[in-house]
Protein backbone atom coordinates (compact mmCIF):
# COMPACT_ATOMS: atom_id res chain seq x y z
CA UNK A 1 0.00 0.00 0.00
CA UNK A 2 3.02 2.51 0.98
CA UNK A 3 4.88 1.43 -2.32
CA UNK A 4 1.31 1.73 -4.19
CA UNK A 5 -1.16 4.58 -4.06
CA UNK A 6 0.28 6.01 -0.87
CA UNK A 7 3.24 6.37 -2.84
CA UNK A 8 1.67 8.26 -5.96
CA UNK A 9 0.16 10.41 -3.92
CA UNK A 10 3.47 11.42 -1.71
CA UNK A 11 5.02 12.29 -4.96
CA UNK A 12 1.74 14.75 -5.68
CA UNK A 13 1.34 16.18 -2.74
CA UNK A 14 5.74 16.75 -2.36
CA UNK A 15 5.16 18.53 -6.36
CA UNK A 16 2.51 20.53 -4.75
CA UNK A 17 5.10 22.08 -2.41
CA UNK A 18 7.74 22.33 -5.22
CA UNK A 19 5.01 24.35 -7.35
CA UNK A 20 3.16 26.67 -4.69
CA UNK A 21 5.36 27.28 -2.12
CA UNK A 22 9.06 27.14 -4.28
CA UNK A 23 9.55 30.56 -6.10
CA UNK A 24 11.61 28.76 -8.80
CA UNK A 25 8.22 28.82 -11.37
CA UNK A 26 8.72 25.35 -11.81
CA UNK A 27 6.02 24.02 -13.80
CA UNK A 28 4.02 20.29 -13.19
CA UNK A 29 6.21 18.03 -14.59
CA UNK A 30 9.24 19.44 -13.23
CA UNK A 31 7.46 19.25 -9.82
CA UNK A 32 5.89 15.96 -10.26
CA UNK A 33 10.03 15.23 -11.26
CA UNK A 34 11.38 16.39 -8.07
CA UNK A 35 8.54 14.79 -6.16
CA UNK A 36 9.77 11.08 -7.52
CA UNK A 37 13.48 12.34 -6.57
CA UNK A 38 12.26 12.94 -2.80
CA UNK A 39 9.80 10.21 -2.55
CA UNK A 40 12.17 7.78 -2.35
CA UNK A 41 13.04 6.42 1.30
CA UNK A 42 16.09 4.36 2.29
CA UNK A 43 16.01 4.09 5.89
CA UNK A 44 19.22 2.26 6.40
CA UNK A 45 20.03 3.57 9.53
CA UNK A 46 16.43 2.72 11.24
CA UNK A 47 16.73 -0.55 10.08
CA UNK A 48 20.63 -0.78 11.65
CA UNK A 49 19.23 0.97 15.04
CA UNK A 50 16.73 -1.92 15.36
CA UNK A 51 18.19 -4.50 14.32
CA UNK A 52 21.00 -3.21 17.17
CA UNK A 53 18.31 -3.07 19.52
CA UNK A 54 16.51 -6.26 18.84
CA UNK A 55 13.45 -4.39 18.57
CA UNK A 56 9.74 -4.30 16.62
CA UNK A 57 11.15 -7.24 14.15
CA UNK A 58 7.65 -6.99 12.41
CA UNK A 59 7.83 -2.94 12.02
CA UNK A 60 11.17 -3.51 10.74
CA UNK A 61 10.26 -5.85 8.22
CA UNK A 62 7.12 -3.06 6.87
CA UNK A 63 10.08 -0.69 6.74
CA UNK A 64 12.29 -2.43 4.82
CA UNK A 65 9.43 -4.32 2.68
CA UNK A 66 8.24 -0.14 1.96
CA UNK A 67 11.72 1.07 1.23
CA UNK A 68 12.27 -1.84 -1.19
CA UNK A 69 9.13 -1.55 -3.33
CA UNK A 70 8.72 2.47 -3.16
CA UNK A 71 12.08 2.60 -4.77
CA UNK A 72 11.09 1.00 -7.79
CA UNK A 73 7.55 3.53 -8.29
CA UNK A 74 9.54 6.20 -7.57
CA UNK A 75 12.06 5.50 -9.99
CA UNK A 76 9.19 4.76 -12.57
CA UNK A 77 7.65 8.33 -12.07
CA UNK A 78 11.13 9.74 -12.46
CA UNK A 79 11.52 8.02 -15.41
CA UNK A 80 8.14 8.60 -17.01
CA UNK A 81 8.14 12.97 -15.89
CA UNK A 82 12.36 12.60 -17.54
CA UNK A 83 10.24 11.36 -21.19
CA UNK A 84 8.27 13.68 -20.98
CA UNK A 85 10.45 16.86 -20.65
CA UNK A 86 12.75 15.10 -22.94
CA UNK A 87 10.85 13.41 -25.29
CA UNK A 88 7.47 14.84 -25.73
CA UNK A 89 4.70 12.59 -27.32
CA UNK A 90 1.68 11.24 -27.02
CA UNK A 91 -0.54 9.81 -23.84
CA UNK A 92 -1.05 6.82 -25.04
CA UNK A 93 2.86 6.38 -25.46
CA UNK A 94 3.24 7.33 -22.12
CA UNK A 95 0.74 5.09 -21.14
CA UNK A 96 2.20 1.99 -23.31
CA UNK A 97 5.87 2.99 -21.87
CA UNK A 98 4.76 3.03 -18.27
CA UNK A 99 2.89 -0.53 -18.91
CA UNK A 100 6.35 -1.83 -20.58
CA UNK A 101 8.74 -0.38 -17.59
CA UNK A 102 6.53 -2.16 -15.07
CA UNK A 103 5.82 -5.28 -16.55
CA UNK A 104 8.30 -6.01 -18.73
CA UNK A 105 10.98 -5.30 -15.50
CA UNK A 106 9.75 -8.33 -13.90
CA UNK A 107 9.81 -10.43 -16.82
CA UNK A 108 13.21 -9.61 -16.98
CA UNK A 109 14.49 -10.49 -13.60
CA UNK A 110 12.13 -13.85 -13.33
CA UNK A 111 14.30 -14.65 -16.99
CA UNK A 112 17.57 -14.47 -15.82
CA UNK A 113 17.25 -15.64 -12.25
CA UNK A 114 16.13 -19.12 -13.75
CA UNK A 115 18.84 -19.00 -15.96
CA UNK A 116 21.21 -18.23 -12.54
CA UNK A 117 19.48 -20.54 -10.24
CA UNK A 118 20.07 -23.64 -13.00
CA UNK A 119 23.77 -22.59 -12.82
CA UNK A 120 24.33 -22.82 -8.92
CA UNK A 121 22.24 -25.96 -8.68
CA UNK A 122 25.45 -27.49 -10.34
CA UNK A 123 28.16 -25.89 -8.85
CA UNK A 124 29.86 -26.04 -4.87
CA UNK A 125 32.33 -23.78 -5.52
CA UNK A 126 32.27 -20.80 -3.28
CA UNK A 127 33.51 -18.13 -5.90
CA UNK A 128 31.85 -19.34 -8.81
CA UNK A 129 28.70 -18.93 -7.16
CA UNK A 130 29.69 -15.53 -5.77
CA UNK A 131 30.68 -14.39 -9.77
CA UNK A 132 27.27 -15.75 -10.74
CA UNK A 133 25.13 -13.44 -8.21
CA UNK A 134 27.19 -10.50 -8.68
CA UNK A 135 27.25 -10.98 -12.88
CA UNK A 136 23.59 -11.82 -12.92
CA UNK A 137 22.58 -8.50 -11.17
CA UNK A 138 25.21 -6.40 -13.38
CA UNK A 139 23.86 -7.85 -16.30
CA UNK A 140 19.91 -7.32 -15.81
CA UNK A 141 20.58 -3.93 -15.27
CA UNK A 142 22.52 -3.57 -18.11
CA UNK A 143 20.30 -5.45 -20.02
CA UNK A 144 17.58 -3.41 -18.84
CA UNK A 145 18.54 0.08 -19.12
CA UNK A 146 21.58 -0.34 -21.66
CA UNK A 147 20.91 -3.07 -24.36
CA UNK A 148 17.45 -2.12 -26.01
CA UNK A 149 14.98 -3.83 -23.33
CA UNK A 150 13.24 -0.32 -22.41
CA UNK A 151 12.57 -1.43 -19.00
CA UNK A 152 13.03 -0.35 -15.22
CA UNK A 153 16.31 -1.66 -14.21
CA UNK A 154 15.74 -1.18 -10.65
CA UNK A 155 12.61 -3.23 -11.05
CA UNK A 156 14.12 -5.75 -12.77
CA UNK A 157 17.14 -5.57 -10.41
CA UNK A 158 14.66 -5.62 -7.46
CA UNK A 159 12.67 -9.13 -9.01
CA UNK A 160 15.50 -10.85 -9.03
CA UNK A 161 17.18 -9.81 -5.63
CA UNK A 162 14.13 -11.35 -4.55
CA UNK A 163 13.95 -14.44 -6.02
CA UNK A 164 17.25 -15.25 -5.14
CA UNK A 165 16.62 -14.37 -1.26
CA UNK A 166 13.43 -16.34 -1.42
CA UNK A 167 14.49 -19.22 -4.16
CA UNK A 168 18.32 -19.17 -5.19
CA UNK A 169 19.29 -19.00 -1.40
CA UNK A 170 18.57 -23.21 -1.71
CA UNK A 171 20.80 -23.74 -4.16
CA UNK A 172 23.74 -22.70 -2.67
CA UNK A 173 24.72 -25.83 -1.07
CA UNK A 174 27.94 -24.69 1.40
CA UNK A 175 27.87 -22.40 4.22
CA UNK A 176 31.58 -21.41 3.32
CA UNK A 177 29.67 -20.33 -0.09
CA UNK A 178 26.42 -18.12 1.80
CA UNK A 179 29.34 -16.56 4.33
CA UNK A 180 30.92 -15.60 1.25
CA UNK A 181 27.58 -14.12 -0.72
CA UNK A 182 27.14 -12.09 2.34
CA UNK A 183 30.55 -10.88 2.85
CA UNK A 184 31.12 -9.93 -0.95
CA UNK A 185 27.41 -8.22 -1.48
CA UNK A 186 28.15 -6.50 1.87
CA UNK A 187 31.05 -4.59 0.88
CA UNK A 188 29.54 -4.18 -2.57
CA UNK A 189 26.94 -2.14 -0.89
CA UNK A 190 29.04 -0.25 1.10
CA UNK A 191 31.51 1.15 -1.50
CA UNK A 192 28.69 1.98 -3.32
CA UNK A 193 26.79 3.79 -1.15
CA UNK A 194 30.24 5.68 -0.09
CA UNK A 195 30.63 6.45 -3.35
CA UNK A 196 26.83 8.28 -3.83
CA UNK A 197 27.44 10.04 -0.53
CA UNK A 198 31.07 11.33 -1.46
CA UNK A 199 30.12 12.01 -5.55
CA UNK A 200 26.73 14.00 -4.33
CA UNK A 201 29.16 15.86 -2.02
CA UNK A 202 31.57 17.17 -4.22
CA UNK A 203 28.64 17.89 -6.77
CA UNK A 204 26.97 19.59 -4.47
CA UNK A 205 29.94 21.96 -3.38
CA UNK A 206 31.15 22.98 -6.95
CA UNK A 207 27.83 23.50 -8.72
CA UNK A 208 26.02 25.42 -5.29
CA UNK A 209 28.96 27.04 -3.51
CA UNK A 210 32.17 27.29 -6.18
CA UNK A 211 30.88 27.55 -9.68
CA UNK A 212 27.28 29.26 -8.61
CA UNK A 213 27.98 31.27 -5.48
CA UNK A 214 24.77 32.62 -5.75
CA UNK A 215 22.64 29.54 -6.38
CA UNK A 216 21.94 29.31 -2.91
CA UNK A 217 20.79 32.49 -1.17
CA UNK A 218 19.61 32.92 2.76
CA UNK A 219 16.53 32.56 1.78
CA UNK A 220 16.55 29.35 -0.08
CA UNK A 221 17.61 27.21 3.74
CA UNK A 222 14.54 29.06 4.63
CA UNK A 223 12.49 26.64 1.66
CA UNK A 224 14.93 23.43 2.74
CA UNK A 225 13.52 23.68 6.00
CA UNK A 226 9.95 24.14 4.99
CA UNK A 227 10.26 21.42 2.66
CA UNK A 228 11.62 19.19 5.37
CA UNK A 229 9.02 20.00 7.94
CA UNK A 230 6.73 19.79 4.64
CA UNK A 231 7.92 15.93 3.83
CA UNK A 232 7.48 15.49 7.63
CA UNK A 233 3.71 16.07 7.77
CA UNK A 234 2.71 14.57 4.40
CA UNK A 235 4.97 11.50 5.36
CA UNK A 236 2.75 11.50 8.32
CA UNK A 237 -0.25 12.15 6.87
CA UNK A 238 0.47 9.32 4.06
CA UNK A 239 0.69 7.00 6.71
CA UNK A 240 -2.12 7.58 8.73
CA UNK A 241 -4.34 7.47 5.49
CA UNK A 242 -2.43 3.69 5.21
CA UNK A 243 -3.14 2.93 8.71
CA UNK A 244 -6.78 0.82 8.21
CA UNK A 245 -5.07 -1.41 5.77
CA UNK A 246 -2.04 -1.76 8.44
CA UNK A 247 -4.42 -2.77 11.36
CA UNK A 248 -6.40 -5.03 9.13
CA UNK A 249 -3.78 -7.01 7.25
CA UNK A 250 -0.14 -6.00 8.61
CA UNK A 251 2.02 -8.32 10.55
CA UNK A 252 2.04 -7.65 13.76
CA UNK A 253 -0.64 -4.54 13.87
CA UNK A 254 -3.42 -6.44 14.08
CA UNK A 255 -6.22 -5.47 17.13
CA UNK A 256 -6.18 -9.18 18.30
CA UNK A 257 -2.01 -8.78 18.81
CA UNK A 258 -1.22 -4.90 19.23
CA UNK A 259 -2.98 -2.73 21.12
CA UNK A 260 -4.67 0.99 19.89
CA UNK A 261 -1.88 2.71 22.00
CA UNK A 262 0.83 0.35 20.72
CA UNK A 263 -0.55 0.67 17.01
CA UNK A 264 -0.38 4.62 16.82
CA UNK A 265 3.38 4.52 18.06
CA UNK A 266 4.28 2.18 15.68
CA UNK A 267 2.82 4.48 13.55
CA UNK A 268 4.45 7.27 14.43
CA UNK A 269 8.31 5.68 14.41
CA UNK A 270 6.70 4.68 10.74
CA UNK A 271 6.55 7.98 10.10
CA UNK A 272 9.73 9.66 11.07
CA UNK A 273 11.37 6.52 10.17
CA UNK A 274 10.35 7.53 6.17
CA UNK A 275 14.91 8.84 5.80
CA UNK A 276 15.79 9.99 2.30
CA UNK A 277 19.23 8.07 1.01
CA UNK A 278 21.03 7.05 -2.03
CA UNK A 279 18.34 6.21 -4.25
CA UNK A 280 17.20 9.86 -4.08
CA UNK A 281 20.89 11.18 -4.26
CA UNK A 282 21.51 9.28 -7.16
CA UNK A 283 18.41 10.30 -9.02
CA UNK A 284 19.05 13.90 -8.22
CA UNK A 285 22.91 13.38 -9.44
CA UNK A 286 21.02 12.33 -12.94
CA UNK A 287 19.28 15.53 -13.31
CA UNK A 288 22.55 17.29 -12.27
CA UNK A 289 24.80 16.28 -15.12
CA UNK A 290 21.86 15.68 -17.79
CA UNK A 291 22.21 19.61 -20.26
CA UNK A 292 19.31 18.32 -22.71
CA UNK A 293 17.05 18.87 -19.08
CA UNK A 294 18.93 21.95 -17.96
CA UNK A 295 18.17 23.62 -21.48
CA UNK A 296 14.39 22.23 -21.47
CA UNK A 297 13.21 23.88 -18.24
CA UNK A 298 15.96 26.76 -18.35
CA UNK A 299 12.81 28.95 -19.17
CA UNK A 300 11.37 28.11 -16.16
CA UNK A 301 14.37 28.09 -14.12
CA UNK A 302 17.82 27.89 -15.39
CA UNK A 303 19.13 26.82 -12.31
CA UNK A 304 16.61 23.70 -11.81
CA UNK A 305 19.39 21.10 -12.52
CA UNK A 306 21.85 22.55 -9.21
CA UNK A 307 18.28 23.42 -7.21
CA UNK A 308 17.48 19.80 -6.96
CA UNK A 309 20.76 18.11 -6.25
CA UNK A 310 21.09 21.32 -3.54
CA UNK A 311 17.57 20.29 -1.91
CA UNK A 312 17.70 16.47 -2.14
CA UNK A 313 21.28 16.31 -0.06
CA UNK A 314 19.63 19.02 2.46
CA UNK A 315 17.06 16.50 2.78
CA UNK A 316 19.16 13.59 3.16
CA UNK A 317 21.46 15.77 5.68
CA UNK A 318 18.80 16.77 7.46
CA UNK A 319 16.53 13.51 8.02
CA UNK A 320 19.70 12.05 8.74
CA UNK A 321 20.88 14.46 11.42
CA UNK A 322 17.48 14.58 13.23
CA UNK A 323 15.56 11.60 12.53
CA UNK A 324 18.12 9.01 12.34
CA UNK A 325 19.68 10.33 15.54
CA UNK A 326 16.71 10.76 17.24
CA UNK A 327 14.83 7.39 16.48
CA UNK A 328 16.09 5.60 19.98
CA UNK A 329 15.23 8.39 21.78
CA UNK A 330 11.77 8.24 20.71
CA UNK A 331 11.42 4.23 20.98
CA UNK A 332 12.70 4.92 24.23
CA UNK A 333 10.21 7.34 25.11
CA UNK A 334 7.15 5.57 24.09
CA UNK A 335 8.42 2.20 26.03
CA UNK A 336 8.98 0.19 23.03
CA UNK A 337 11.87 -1.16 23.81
CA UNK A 338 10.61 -3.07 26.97
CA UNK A 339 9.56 -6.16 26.81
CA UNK A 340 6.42 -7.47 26.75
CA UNK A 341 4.49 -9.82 29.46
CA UNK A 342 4.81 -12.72 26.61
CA UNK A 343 8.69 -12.37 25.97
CA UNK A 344 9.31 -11.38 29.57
CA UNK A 345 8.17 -15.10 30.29
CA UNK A 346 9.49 -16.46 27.67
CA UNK A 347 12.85 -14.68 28.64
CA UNK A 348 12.26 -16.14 32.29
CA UNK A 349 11.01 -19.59 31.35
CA UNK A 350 14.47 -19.77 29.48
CA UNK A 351 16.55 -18.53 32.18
CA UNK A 352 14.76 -20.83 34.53
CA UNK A 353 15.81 -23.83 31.88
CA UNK A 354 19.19 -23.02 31.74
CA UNK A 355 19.48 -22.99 35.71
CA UNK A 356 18.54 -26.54 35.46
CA UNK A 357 20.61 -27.41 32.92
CA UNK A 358 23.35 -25.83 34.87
CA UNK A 359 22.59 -27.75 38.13
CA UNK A 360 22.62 -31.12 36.43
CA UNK A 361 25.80 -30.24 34.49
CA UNK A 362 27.67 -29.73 37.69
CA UNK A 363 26.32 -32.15 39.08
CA UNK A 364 27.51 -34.93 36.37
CA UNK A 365 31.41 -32.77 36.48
CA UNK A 366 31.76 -33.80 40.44
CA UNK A 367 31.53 -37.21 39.46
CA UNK A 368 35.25 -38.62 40.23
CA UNK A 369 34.37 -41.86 38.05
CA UNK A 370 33.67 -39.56 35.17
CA UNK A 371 35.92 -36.95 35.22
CA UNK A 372 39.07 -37.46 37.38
CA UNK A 373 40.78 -34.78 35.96
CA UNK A 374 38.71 -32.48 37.43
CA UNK A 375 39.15 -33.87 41.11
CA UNK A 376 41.26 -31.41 42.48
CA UNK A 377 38.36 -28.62 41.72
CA UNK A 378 37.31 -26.28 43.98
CA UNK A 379 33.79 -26.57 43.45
CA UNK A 380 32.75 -24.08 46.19
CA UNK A 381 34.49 -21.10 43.81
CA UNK A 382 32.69 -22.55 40.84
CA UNK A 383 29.34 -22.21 42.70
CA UNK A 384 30.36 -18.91 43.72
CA UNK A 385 31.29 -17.43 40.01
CA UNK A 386 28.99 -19.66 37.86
CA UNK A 387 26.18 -20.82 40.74
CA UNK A 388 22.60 -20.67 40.87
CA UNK A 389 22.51 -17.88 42.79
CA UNK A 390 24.51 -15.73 40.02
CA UNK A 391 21.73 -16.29 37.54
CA UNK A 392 19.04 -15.82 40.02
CA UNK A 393 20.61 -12.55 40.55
CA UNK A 394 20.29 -11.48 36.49
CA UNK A 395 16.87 -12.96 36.54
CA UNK A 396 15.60 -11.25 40.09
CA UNK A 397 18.18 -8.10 40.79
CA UNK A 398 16.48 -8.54 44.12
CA UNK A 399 18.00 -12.19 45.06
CA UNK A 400 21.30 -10.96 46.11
CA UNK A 401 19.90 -8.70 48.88
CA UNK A 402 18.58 -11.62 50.49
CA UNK A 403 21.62 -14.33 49.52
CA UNK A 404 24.43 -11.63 49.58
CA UNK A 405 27.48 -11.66 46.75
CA UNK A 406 28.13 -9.28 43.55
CA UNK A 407 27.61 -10.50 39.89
CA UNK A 408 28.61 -9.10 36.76
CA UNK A 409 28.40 -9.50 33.55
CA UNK A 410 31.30 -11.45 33.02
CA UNK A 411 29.89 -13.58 35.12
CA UNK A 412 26.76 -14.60 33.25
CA UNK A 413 28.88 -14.87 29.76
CA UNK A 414 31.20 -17.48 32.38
CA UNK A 415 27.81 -19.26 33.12
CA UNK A 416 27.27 -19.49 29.25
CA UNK A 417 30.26 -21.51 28.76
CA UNK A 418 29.51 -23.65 31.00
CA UNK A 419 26.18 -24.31 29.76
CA UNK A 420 27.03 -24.39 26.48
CA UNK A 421 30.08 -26.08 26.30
CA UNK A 422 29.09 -28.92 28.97
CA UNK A 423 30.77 -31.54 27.35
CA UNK A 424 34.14 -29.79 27.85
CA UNK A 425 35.67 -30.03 31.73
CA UNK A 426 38.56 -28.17 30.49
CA UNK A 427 36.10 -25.05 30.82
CA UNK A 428 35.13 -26.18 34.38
CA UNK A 429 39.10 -26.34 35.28
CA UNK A 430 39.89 -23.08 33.67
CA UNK A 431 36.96 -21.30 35.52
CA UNK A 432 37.95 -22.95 38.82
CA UNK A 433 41.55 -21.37 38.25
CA UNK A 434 40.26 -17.53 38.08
């Protein structure tokens, strides 16, 4: 729905702003233009806070299901208003080229991720089937955008990034092989992403502060602001108009399993959550370099190439000085982040297991038959680091006011290798040595 509709009309309502309240005379398409630019979320660092804080798995996985898909229609309207300032024709072409960048993209991807998914079925080596992911995805783009195809190569990208999570993941027979996908994609990601960020920022210096000193008056951080408090509220307001289809069919929002209160924070982190990345960035870097556009709407506003890029890294600047640094704070404040009755017993019933398992495990090491080499342990110093009444202290802070002693963490991470590593006395003797 947020990739959808919600998304078409974000990109109206953010060209409204660019056309009424901008004093650039920008006309429709230029505004509907920018709107696709800014319309595009990539909320990498909310999904890195959360995932840090092992927090609302199920809001995370809207967020990053959202970001994924709105990428795509945003880069389809950009595309689309870009044909039209460029190439002017008829509706019915537009029409027929919209149809052919969003179907034919998936057609595309579904193609050649058979054609990759046949290959790794018969192949265990680890950098073969590295070469094939990373050849595949260069190649649909290129196929898409580059060799004739006419169709989104983000979308196409996107279909089969997809399948491959969902599908080609099962043909990859080795774990040394998957460790390898993730570390090679990984730093593929990065670099590129480093890359936008630095090539945006040297853009963005020598067009609006070296070359044009006067591109970018007072008055203009006046509009960057109001356009950020601007994306704010219709980013808001976009989700709220979302937030019947969330409650009936959204993982995790529904009334029988999230509470009213509960629901409208979720909303709410939803909201300011909506961080403007790369994808915009690179769009805007696009429009930056491209002189047929420059000379099209220089009419209008012979600076509209420079005005973009200018307001699409304030944008990114600023959701990611304020939002992304304030996100914890405000899961913090609205008591997201503490646990609910269900995982508080799961957490204890757990706890409570592993006490058990601990008990029985020491029990079994002070067997002489057993283990003789552990004899000449002092079992009363074991009890005292790694003993029952150091986890009942981590699972009731109040049990050491009535048994005494002082835990710490080290202590509990001690207890782990006990647990886990029970078959091993050697972790027994080297405890009892400390």
């Amino acid at each position: 729905m947020l990739a959808g509709p919600a998304m078409i009309l974000q990109v109206v309502l953010i060209a409204m702003v660019g056309k009424y309240s901008f004093p650039y005379g920008w006309g429709w398409t230029e505004s509907l233009l920018f709107g696709g630019i800014l319309s595009a979320t990539d909320p990498v660092a909310v999904i890195a806070l959360m995932k840090e804080l092992g927090l609302l798995g199920d809001l995370r996985v809207l967020i990053e299901a959202e970001s994924l898909l709105n990428d795509g229609t945003a880069i389809v309207v950009f595309e689309l208003c870009l044909m039209v300032l460029l190439e002017p024709s008829s509706v019915a072409e537009y029409v027929g080229t919209g149809f052919q960048l969003v179907f034919g993209a998936p057609a595309l991807g579904i193609g050649l991720f058979l054609a990759s998914w046949y290959w790794l079925q018969r192949t265990d080596d680890p950098i073969q089937d590295t070469m094939v992911t990373v050849c595949t995805a260069y190649l649909c783009y290129f196929l898409s955008e580059a060799a004739g195809c006419k169709v989104s190569g983000v979308l196409s990208v996107l279909t089969l990034g997809i399948l491959m999570a969902g599908f080609g993941i099962t043909a990859i027979n080795t774990e040394h092989a998957q460790h390898m996908l993730h570390a090679v994609w990984t730093i593929i990601v990065w670099v590129c992403d480093t890359v936008v960020f630095i090539l945006a920022g040297a853009i963005i210096v020598q067009d609006g502060f070296l070359e044009n000193r006067g591109l970018f008056k007072s008055s203009d951080w006046g509009y960057l602001f109001a356009l950020y408090i601007s994306l704010i509220l219709i980013r808001l307001f976009v989700v709220m108009l979302c937030s019947p289809f969330f409650r009936y069919s959204s993982y995790g929002m529904q009334e029988r399993v999230c509470s009213m209160e509960k629901f409208v924070k979720y909303l709410v982190i939803l909201s300011w959550g909506g961080l403007r990345g790369a994808v915009g960035l690179v769009l805007a870097l696009i429009v930056s370099v491209n002189t047929h556009l420059a000379h099209v709407v220089g009419e209008r506003d012979p600076h509209y190439c420079p005005r973009v890029l200018l307001h699409t890294g304030g944008i990114v600047v600023l959701t990611t000085l304020i939002n992304a640094a304030s996100l914890e704070k405000l899961i913090m404040w609205f008591g997201l982040a503490e646990p609910t009755d269900t995982e508080e017993q799961l957490k204890n019933s757990a706890k409570r297991f592993l006490i058990r398992k601990h008990s029985a495990i020491m029990v079994e090491f002070q067997n002489r038959q057993n283990y003789p080499d552990l004899s000449s342990v002092d079992w009363k110093a074991v009890q005292q680091i790694v003993g029952a009444d150091t986890i009942l202290h981590h699972l009731d802070p109040s049990h050491d006011e009535n048994h005494g002693g002082e835990t710490d963490n080290k202590k509990l991470e001690l207890f782990g290798v006990c647990v886990l590593q029970s078959q091993s006395p050697i972790s027994i003797s080297w405890v009892s040595l400390q």
